[in-house]
C-alpha atoms as a PDB file:
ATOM      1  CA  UNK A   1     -17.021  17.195   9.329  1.00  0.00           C
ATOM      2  CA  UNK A   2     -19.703  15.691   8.259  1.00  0.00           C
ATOM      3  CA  UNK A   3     -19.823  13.198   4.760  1.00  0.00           C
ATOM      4  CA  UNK A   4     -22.305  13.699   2.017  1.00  0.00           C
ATOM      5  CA  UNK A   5     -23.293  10.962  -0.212  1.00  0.00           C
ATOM      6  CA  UNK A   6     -24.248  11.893  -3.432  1.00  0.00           C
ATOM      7  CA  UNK A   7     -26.384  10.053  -6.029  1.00  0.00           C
ATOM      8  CA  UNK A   8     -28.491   6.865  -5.719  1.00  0.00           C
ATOM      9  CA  UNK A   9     -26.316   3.618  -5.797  1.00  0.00           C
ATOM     10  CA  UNK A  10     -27.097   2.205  -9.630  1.00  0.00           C
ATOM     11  CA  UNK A  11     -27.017  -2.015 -10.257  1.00  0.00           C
ATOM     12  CA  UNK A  12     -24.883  -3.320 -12.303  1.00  0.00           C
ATOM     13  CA  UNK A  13     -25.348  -5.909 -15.330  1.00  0.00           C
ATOM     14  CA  UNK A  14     -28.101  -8.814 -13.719  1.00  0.00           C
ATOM     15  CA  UNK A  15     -29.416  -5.722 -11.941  1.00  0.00           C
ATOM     16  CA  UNK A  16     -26.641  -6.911  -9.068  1.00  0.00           C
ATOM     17  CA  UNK A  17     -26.366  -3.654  -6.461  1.00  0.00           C
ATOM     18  CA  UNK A  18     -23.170  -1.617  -6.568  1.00  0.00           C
ATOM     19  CA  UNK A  19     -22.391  -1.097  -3.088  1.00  0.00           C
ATOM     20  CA  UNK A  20     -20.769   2.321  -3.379  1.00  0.00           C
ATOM     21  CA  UNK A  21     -21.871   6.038  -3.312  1.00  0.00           C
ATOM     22  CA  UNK A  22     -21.159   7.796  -6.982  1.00  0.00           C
ATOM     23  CA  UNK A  23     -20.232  11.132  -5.271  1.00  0.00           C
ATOM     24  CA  UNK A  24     -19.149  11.667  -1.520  1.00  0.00           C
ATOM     25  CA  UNK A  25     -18.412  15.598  -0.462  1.00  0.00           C
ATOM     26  CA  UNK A  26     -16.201  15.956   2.478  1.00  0.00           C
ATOM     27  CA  UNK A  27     -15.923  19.705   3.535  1.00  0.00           C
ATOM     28  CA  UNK A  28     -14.704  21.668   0.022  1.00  0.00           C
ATOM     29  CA  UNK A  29     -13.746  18.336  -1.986  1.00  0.00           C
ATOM     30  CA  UNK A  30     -16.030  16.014  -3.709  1.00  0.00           C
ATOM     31  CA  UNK A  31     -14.800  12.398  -4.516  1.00  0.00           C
ATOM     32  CA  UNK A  32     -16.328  11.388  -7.492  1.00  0.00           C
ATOM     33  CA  UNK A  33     -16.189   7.312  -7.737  1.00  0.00           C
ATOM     34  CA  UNK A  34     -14.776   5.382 -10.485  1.00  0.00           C
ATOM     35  CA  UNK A  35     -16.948   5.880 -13.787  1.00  0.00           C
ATOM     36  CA  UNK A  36     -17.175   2.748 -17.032  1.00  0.00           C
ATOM     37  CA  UNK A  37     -18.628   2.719 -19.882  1.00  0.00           C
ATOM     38  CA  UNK A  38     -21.931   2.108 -18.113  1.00  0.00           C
ATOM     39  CA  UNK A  39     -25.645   2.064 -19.793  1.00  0.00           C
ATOM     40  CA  UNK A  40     -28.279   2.866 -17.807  1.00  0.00           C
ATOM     41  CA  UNK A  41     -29.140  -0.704 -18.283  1.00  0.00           C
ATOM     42  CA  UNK A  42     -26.399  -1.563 -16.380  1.00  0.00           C
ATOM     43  CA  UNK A  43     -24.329  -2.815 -19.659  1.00  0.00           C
ATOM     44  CA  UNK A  44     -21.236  -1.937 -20.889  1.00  0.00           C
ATOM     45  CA  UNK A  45     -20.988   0.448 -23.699  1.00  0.00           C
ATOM     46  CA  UNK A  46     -20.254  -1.629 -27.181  1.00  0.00           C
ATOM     47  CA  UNK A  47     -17.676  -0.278 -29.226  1.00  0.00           C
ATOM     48  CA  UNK A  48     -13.957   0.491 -28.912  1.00  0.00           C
ATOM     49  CA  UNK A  49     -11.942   2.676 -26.471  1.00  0.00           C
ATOM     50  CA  UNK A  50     -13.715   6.081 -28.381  1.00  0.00           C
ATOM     51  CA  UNK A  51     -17.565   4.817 -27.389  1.00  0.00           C
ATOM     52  CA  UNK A  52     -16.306   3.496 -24.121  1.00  0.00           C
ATOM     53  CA  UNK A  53     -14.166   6.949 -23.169  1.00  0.00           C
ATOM     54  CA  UNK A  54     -17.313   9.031 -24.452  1.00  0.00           C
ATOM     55  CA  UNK A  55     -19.538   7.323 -22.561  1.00  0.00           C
ATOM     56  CA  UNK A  56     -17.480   7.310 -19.361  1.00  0.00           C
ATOM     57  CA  UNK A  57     -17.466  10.776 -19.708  1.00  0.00           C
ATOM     58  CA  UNK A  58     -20.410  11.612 -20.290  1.00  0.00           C
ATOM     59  CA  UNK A  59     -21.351   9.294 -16.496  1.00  0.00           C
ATOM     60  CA  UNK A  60     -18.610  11.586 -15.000  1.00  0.00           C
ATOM     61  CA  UNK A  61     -20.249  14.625 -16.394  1.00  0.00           C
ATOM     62  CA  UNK A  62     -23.671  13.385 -14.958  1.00  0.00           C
ATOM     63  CA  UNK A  63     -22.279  12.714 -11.276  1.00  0.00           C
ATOM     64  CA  UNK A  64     -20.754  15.822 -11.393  1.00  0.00           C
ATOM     65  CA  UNK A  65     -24.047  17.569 -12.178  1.00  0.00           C
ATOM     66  CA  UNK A  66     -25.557  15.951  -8.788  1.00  0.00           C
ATOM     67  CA  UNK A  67     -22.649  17.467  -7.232  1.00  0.00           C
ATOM     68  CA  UNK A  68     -23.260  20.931  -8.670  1.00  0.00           C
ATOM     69  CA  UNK A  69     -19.812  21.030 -10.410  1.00  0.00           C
ATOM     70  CA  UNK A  70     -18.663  20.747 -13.724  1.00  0.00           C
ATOM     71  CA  UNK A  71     -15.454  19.386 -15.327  1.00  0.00           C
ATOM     72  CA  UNK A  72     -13.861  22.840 -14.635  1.00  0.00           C
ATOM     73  CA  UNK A  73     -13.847  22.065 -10.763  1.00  0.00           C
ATOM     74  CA  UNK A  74     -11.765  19.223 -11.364  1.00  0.00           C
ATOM     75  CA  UNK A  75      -8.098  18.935  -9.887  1.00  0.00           C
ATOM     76  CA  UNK A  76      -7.075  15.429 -10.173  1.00  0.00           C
ATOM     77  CA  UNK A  77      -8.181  12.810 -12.347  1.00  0.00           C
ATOM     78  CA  UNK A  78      -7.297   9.158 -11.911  1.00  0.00           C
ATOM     79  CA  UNK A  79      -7.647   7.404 -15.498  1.00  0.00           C
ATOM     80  CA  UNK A  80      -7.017   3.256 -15.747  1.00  0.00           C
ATOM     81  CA  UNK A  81      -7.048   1.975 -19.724  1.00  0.00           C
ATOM     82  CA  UNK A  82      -7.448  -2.286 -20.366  1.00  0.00           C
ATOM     83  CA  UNK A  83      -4.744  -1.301 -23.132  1.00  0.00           C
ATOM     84  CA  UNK A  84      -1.945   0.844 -23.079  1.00  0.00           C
ATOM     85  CA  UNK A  85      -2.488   0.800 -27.172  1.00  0.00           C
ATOM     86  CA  UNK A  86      -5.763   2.905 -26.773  1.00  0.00           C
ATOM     87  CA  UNK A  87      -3.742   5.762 -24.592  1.00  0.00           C
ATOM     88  CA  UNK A  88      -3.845   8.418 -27.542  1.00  0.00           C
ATOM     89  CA  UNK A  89      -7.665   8.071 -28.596  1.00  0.00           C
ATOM     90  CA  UNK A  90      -8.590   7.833 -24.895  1.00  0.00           C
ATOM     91  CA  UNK A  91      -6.490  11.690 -24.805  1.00  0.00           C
ATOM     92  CA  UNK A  92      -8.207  12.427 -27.455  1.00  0.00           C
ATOM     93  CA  UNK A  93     -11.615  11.743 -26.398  1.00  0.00           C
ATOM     94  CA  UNK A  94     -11.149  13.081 -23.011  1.00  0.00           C
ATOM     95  CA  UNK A  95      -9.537  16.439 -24.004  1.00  0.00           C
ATOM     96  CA  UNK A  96     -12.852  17.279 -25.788  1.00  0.00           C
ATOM     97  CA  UNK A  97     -14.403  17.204 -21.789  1.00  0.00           C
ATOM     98  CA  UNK A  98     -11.220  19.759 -20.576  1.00  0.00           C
ATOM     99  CA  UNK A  99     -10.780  22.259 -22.971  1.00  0.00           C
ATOM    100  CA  UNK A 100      -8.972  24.616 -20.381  1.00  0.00           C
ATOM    101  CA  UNK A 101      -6.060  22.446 -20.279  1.00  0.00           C
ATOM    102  CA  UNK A 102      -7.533  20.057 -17.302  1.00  0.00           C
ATOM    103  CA  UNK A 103      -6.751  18.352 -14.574  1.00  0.00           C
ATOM    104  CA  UNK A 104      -3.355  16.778 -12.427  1.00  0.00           C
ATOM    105  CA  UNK A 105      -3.893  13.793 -13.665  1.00  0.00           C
ATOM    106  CA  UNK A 106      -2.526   9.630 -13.304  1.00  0.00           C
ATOM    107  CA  UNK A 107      -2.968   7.373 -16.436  1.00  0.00           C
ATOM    108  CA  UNK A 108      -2.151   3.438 -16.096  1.00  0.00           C
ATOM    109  CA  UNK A 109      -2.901   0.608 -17.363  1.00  0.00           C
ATOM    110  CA  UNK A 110      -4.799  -2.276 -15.362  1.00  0.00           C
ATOM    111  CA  UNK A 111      -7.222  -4.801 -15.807  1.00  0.00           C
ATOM    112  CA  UNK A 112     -10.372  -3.607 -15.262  1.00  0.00           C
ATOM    113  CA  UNK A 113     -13.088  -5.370 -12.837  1.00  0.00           C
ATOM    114  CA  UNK A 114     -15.915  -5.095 -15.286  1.00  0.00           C
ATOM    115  CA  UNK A 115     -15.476  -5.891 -19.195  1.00  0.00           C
ATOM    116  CA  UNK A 116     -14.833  -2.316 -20.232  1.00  0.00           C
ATOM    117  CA  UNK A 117     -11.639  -0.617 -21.779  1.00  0.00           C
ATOM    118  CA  UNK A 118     -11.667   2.333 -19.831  1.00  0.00           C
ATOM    119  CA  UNK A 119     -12.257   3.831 -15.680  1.00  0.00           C
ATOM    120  CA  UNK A 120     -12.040   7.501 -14.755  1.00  0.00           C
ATOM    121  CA  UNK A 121     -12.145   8.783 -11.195  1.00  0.00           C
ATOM    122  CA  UNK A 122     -11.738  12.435 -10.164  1.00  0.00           C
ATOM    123  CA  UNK A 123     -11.248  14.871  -6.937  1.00  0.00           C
ATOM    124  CA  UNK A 124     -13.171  18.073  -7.355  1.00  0.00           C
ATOM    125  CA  UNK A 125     -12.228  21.411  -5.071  1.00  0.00           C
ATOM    126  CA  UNK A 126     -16.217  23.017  -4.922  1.00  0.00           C
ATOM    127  CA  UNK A 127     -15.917  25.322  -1.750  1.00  0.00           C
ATOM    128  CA  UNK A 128     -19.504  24.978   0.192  1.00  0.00           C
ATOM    129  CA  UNK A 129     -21.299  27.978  -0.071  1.00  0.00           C
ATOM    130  CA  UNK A 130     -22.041  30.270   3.249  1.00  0.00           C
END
């Protein structure tokens, strides 16, 4: 099986290169790489753990679109919050993005490796087409 890498590699704050792919496709399932609170400028969102989940959203929404999926093709979701305080907004936010119910889906808390609040990764099942 072959790997597809999917996206171009973005810098970070400084303009610093992230060495990672956004999206790699294996066969039927697409790995979708940790999304923050990103700008395109490579800073963080300002704002609390609503702007930061929106935003990171909104990133995951945009890899997924290079990946020709949506959030509906998503099986597992991997969510890390700064603060276990935030946990109910972040739901909040983030149900707006799965109105079907959503995801499996793995929420802890950690300390993040960039100053933002909030990290979402997620495993998407998009069958190749034949």
């Amino acid at each position: 099986m072959t790997l597809e890498r999917i996206g171009v590699s973005r810098t970070g704050a400084g303009g610093q290169s992230l060495p990672f792919s956004p999206a790699v496709r294996a066969g039927d399932v697409i790995y979708v790489s940790g999304q923050v609170a990103m700008k395109e400028n490579g800073e963080i969102e300002p704002g609390g753990i609503e702007a930061q989940t929106r935003r990171t959203m909104e990133n995951l929404k945009a890899v997924l679109e290079l990946a020709g999926c949506t959030f509906d093709d998503v099986v597992k979701a991997n969510c890390w919050l700064d603060d276990p305080r935030d946990f109910w907004t972040f739901n909040r936010v983030y149900a707006e993005y799965f109105p079907n119910g959503g995801p499996a889906r793995s929420t802890v808390q950690a300390t993040l490796m960039v100053d933002a609040k909030v990290e979402v990764d997620v495993i998407v099942y998009k069958p190749l087409a034949k």
